[in-house]
C-alpha atoms as a PDB file:
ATOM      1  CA  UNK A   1      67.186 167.998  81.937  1.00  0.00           C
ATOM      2  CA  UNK A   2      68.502 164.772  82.222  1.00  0.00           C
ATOM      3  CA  UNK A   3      69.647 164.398  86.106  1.00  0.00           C
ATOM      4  CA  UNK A   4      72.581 161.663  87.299  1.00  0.00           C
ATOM      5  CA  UNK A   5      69.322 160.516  89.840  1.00  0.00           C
ATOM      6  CA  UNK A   6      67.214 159.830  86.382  1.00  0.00           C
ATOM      7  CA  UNK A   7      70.375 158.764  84.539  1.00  0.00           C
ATOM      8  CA  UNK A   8      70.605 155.956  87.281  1.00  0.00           C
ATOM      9  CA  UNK A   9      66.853 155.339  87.112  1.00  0.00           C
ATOM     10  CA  UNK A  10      66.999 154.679  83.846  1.00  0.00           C
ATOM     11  CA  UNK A  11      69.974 152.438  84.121  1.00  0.00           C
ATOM     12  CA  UNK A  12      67.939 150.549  86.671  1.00  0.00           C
ATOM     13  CA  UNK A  13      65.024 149.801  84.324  1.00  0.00           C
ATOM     14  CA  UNK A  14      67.297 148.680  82.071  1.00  0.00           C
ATOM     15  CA  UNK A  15      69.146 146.470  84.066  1.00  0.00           C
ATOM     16  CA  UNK A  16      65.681 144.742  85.216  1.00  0.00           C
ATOM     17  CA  UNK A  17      64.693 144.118  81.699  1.00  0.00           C
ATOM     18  CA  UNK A  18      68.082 142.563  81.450  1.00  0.00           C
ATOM     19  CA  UNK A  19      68.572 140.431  84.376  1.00  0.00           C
ATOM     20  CA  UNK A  20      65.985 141.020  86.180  1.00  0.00           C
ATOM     21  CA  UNK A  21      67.426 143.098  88.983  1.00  0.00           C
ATOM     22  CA  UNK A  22      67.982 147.222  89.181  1.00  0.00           C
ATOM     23  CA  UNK A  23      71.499 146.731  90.002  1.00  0.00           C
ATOM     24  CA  UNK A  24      72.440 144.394  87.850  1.00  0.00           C
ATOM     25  CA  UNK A  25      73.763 140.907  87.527  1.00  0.00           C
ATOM     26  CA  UNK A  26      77.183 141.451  86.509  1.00  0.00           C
ATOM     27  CA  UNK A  27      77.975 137.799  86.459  1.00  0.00           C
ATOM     28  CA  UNK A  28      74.155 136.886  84.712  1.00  0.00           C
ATOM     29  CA  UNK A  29      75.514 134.302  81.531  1.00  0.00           C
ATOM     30  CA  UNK A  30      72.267 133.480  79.312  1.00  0.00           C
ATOM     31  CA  UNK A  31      72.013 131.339  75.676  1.00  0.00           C
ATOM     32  CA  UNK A  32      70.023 132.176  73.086  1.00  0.00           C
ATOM     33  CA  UNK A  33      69.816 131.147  69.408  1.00  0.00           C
ATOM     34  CA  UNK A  34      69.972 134.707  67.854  1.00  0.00           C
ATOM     35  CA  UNK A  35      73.564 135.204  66.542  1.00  0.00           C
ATOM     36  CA  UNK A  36      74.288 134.671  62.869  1.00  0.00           C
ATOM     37  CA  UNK A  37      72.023 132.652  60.990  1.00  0.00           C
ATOM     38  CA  UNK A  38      70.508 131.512  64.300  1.00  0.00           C
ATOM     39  CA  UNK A  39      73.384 130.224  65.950  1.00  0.00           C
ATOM     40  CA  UNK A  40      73.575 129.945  69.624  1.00  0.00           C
ATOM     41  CA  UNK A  41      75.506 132.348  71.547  1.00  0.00           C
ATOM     42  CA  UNK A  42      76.792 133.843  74.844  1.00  0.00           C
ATOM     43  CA  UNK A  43      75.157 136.850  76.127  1.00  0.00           C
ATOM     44  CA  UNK A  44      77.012 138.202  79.128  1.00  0.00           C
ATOM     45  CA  UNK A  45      77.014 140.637  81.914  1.00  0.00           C
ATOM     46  CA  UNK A  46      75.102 143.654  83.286  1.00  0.00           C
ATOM     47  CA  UNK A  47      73.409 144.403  80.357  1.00  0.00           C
ATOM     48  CA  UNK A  48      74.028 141.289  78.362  1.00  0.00           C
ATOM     49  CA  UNK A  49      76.433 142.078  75.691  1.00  0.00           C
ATOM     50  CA  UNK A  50      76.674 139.007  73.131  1.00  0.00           C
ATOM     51  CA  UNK A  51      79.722 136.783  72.303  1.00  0.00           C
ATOM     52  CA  UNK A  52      79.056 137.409  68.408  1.00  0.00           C
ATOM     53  CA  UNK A  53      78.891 141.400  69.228  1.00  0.00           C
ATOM     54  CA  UNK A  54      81.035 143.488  71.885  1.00  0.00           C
ATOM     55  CA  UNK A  55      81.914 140.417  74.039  1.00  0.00           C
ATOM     56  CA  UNK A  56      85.637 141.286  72.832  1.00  0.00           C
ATOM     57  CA  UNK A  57      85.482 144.289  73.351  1.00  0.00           C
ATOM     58  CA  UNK A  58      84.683 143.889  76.804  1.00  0.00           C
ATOM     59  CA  UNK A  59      87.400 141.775  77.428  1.00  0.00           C
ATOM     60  CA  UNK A  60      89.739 143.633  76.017  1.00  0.00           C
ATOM     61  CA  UNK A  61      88.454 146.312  78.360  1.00  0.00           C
ATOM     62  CA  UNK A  62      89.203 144.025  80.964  1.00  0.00           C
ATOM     63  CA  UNK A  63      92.829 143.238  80.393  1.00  0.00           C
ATOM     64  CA  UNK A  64      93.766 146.892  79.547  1.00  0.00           C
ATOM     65  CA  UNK A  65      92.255 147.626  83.410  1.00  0.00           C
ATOM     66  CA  UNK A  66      94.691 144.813  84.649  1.00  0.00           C
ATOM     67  CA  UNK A  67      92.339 142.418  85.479  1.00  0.00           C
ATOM     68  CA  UNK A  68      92.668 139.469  88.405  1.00  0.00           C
ATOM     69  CA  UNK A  69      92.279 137.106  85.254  1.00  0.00           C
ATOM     70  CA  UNK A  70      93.682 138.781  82.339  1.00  0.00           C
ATOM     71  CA  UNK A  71      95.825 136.016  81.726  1.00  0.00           C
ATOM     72  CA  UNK A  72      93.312 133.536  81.266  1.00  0.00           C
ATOM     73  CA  UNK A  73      91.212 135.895  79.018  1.00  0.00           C
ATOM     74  CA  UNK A  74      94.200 136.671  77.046  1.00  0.00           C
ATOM     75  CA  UNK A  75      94.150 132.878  75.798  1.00  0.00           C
ATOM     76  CA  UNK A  76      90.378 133.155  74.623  1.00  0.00           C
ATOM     77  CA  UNK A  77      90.632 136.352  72.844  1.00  0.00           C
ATOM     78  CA  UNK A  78      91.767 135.702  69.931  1.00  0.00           C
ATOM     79  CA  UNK A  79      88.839 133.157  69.578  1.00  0.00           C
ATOM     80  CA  UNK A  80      85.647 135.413  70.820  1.00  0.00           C
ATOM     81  CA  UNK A  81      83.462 136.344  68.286  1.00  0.00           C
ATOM     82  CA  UNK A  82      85.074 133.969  65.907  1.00  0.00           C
ATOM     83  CA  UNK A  83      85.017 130.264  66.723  1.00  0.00           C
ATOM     84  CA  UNK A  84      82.128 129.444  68.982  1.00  0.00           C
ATOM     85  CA  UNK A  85      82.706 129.600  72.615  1.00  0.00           C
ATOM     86  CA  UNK A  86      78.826 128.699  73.556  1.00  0.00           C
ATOM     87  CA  UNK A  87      79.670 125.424  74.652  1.00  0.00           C
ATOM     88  CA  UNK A  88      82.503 126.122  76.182  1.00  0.00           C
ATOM     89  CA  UNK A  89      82.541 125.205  80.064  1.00  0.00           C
ATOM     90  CA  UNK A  90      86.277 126.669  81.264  1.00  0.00           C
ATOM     91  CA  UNK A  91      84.936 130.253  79.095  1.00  0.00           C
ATOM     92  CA  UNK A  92      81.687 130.477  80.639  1.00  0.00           C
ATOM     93  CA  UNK A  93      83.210 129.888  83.913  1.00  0.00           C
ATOM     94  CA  UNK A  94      85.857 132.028  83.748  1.00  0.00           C
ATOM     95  CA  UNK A  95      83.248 135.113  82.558  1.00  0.00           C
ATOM     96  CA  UNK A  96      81.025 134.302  85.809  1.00  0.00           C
ATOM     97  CA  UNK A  97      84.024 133.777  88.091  1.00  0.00           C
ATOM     98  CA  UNK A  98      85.531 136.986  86.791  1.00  0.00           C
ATOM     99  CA  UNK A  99      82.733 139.155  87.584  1.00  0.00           C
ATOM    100  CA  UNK A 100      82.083 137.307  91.155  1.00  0.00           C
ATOM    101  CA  UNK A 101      85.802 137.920  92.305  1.00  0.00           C
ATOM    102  CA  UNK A 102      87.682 141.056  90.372  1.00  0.00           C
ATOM    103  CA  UNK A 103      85.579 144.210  91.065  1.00  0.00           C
ATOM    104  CA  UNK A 104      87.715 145.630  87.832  1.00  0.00           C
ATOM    105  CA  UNK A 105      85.459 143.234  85.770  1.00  0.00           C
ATOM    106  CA  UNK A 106      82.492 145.267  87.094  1.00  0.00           C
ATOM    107  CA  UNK A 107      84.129 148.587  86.172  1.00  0.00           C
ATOM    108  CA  UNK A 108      85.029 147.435  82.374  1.00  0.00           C
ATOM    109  CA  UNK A 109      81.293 146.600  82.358  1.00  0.00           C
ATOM    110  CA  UNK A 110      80.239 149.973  83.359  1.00  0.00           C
ATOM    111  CA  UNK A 111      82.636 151.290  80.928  1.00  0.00           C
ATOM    112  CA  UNK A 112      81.660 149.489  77.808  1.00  0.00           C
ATOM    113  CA  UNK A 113      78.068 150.212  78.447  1.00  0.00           C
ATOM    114  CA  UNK A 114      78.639 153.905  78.955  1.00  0.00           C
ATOM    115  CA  UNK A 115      80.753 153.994  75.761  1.00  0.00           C
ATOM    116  CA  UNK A 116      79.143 151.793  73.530  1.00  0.00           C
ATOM    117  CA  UNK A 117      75.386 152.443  74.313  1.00  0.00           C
ATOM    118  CA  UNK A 118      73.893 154.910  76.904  1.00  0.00           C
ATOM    119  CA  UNK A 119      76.645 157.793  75.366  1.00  0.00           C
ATOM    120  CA  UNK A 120      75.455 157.185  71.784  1.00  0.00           C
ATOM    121  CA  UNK A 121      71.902 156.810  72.920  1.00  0.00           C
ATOM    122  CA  UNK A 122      72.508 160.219  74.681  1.00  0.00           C
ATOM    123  CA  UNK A 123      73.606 162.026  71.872  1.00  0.00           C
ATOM    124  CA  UNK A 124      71.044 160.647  68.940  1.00  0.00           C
ATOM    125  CA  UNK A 125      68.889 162.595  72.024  1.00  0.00           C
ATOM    126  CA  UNK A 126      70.298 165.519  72.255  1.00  0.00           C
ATOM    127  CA  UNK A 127      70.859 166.075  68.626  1.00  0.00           C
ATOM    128  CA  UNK A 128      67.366 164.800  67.771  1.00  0.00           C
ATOM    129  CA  UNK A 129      66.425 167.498  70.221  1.00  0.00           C
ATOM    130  CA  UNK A 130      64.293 165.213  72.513  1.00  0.00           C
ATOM    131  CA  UNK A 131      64.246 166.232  76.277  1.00  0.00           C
ATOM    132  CA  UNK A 132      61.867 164.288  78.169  1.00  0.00           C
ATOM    133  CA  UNK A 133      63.270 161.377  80.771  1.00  0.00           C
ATOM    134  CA  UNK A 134      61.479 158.813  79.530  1.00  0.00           C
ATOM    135  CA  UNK A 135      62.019 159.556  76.000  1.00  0.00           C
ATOM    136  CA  UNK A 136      65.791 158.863  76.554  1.00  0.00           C
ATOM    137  CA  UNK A 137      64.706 155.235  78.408  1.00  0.00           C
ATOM    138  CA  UNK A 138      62.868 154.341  75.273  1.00  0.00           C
ATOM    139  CA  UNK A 139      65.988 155.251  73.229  1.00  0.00           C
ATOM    140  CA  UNK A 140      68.726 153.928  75.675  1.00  0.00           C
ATOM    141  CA  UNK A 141      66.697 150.337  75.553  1.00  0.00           C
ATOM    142  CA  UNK A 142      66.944 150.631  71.951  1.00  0.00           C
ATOM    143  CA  UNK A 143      70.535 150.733  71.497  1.00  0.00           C
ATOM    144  CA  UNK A 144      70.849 148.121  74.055  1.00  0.00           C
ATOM    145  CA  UNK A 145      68.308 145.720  72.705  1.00  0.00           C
ATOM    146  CA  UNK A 146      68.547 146.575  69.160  1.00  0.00           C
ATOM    147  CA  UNK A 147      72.008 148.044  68.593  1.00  0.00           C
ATOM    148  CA  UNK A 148      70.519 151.243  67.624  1.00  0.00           C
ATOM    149  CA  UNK A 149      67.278 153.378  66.680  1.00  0.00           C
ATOM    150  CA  UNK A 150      67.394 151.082  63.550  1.00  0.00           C
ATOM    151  CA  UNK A 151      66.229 153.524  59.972  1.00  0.00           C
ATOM    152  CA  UNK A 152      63.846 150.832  58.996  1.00  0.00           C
ATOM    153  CA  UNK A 153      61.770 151.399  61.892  1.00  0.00           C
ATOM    154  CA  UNK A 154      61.878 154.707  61.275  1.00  0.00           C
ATOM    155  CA  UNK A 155      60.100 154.586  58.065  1.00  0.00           C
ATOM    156  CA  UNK A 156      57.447 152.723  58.915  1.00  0.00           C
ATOM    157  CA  UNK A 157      55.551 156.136  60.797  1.00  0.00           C
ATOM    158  CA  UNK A 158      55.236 159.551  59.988  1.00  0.00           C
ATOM    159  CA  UNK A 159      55.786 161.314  62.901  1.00  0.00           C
ATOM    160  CA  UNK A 160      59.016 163.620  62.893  1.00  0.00           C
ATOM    161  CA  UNK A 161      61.521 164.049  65.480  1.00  0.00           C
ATOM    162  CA  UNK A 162      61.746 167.573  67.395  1.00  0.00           C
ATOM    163  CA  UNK A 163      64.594 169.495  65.439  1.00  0.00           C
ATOM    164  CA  UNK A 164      62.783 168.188  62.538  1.00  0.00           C
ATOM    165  CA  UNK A 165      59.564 170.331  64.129  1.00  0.00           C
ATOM    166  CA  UNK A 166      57.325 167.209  64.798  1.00  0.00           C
ATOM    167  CA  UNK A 167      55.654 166.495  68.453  1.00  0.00           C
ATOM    168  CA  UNK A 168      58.621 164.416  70.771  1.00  0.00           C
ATOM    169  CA  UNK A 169      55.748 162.415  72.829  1.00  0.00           C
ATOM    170  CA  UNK A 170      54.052 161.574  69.064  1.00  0.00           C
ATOM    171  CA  UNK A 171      57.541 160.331  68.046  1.00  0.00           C
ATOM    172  CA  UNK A 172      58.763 158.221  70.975  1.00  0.00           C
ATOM    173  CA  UNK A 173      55.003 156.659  71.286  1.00  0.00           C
ATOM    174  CA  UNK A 174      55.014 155.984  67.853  1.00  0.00           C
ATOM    175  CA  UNK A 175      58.164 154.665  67.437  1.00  0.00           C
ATOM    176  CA  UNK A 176      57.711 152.082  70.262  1.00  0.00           C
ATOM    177  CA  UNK A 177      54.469 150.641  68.924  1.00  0.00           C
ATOM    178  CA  UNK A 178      56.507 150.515  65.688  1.00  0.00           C
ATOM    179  CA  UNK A 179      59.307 148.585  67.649  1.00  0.00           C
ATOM    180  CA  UNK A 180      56.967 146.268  69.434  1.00  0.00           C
ATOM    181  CA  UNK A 181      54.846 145.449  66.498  1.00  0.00           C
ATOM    182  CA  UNK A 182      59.326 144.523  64.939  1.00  0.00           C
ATOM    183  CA  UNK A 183      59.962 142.567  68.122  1.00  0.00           C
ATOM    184  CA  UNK A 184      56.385 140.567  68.309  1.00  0.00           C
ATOM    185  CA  UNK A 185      56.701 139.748  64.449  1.00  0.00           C
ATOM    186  CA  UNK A 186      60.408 139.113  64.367  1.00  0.00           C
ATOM    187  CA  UNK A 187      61.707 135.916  62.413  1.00  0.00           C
ATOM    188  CA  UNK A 188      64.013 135.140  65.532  1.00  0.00           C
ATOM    189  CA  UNK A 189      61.022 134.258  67.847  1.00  0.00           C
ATOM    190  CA  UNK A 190      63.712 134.274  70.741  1.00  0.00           C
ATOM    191  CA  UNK A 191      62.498 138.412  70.352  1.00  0.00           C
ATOM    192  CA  UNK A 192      58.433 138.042  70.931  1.00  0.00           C
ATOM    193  CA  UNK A 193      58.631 137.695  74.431  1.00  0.00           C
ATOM    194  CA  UNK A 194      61.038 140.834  74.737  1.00  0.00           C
ATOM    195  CA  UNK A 195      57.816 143.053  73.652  1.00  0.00           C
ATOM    196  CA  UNK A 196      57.671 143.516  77.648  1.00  0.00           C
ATOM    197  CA  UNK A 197      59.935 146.050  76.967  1.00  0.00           C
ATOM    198  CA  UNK A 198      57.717 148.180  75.084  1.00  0.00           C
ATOM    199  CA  UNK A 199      55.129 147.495  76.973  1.00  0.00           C
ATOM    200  CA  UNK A 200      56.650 148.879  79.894  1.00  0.00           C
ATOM    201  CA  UNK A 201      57.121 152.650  77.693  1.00  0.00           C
ATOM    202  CA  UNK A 202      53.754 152.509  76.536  1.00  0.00           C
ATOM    203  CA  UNK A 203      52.597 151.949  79.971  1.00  0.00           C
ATOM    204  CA  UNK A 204      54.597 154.782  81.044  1.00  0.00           C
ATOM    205  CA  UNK A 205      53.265 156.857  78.217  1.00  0.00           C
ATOM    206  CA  UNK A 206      49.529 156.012  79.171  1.00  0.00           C
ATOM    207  CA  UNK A 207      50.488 156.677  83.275  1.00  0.00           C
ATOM    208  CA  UNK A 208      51.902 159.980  81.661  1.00  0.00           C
ATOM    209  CA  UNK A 209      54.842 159.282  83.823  1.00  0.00           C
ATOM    210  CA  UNK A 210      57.001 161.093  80.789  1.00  0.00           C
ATOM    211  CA  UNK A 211      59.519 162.803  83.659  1.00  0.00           C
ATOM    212  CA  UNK A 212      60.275 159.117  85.171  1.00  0.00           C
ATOM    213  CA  UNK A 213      59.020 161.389  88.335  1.00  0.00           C
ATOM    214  CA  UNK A 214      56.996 158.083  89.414  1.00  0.00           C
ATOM    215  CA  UNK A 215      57.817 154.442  90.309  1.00  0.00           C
ATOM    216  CA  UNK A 216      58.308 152.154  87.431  1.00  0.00           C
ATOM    217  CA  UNK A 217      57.011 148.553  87.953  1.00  0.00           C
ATOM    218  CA  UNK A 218      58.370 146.143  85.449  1.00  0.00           C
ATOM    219  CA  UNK A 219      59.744 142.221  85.812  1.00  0.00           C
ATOM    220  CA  UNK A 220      57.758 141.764  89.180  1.00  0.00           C
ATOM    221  CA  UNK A 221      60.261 144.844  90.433  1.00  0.00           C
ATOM    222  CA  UNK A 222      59.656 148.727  91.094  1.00  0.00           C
ATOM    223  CA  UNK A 223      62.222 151.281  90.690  1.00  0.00           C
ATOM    224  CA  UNK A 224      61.298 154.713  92.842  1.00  0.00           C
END
């Protein structure tokens, strides 16, 4: 049974491997060169949504709350996503000074992340039939990292998923070491270092902490 006390936990872990705190840097604004044909672009928030990817939606979030700085937002909108706001100074700053000022910029965070990623995380769980804690970190991190439990990865082990009557700790463990072997081979080398990720699970797996029951260490910080 998945508990609100291990739904936070696993929140946590995933905030660390995001920026680097459990709680979560709400106002973290980091670059990378992995949007469309490698192009540069924002990532944003508590757990880093991108500028090419549900930035917008976010902010639209945001302005439908009532936000401090809706008004401001409202004249970048139209843009995000679109025409490159990466170099942008008055954008960036506006995202950072939103989120260190207007607590409803924390909320529409919280809600776009429930919505768009831990609730269809949770249900590819349920239906899939898996139970354990940790198995639902492993697939959480996956839709936030990766968008999804992506099919190609999928085919590249044999192991079956419960309702499909194969073993859920042969799946999950097999399915990261397929994912890590994705990230650490990945054309967009901006995604070999994120293999820390994985690393964590399998680490997890081999501690046999599968009920999350036991501190996770991970990023130089433990979560009870």
């Amino acid at each position: 049974m998945i508990t609100p006390g291990i739904k936070n936990k696993i929140m946590a872990i995933v905030n660390v491997f995001e920026t680097g705190t459990p709680e979560g840097k709400y106002d973290a604004i980091a670059i990378f060169p992995d949007g469309r044909k490698g192009s540069r672009q924002i990532t944003y928030g508590r757990s880093q949504t991108t500028e090419q990817g549900n930035l917008r939606n976010l902010l639209e979030r945001y302005v439908a709350l009532g936000g401090k700085f809706s008004e401001e937002f409202n004249a970048f909108l139209p843009k995000v996503g679109i025409v490159p706001l990466v170099d942008n100074k008055g954008f960036k700053d506006l995202l950072k000074k939103s989120a260190q000022e207007d607590p409803l910029m924390h909320q529409a965070q919280d809600e776009t992340f429930e919505i768009l990623y831990f609730q269809p995380a949770q249900h590819f769980f349920t239906a899939e039939q898996f139970a354990l804690p940790l198995s639902l970190l492993v697939i959480y991190d996956s839709y936030i990292h990766s968008g999804s439990i992506p099919g190609f990865l999928r085919t590249r082990f044999a192991e079956r998923t419960p309702l499909r009557g194969g073993d859920e700790k042969a799946w999950i463990t097999a399915y990261t070491k397929a994912r890590q072997n994705w990230l650490a081979t990945h054309s967009k080398k901006v995604l070999h270092p994120t293999v820390y990720r994985t690393k964590t699970f399998l680490d997890q797996m081999t501690k046999g902490n599968w009920m999350l029951d036991q501190p996770v260490t991970t990023q130089g910080k433990t979560i009870a």
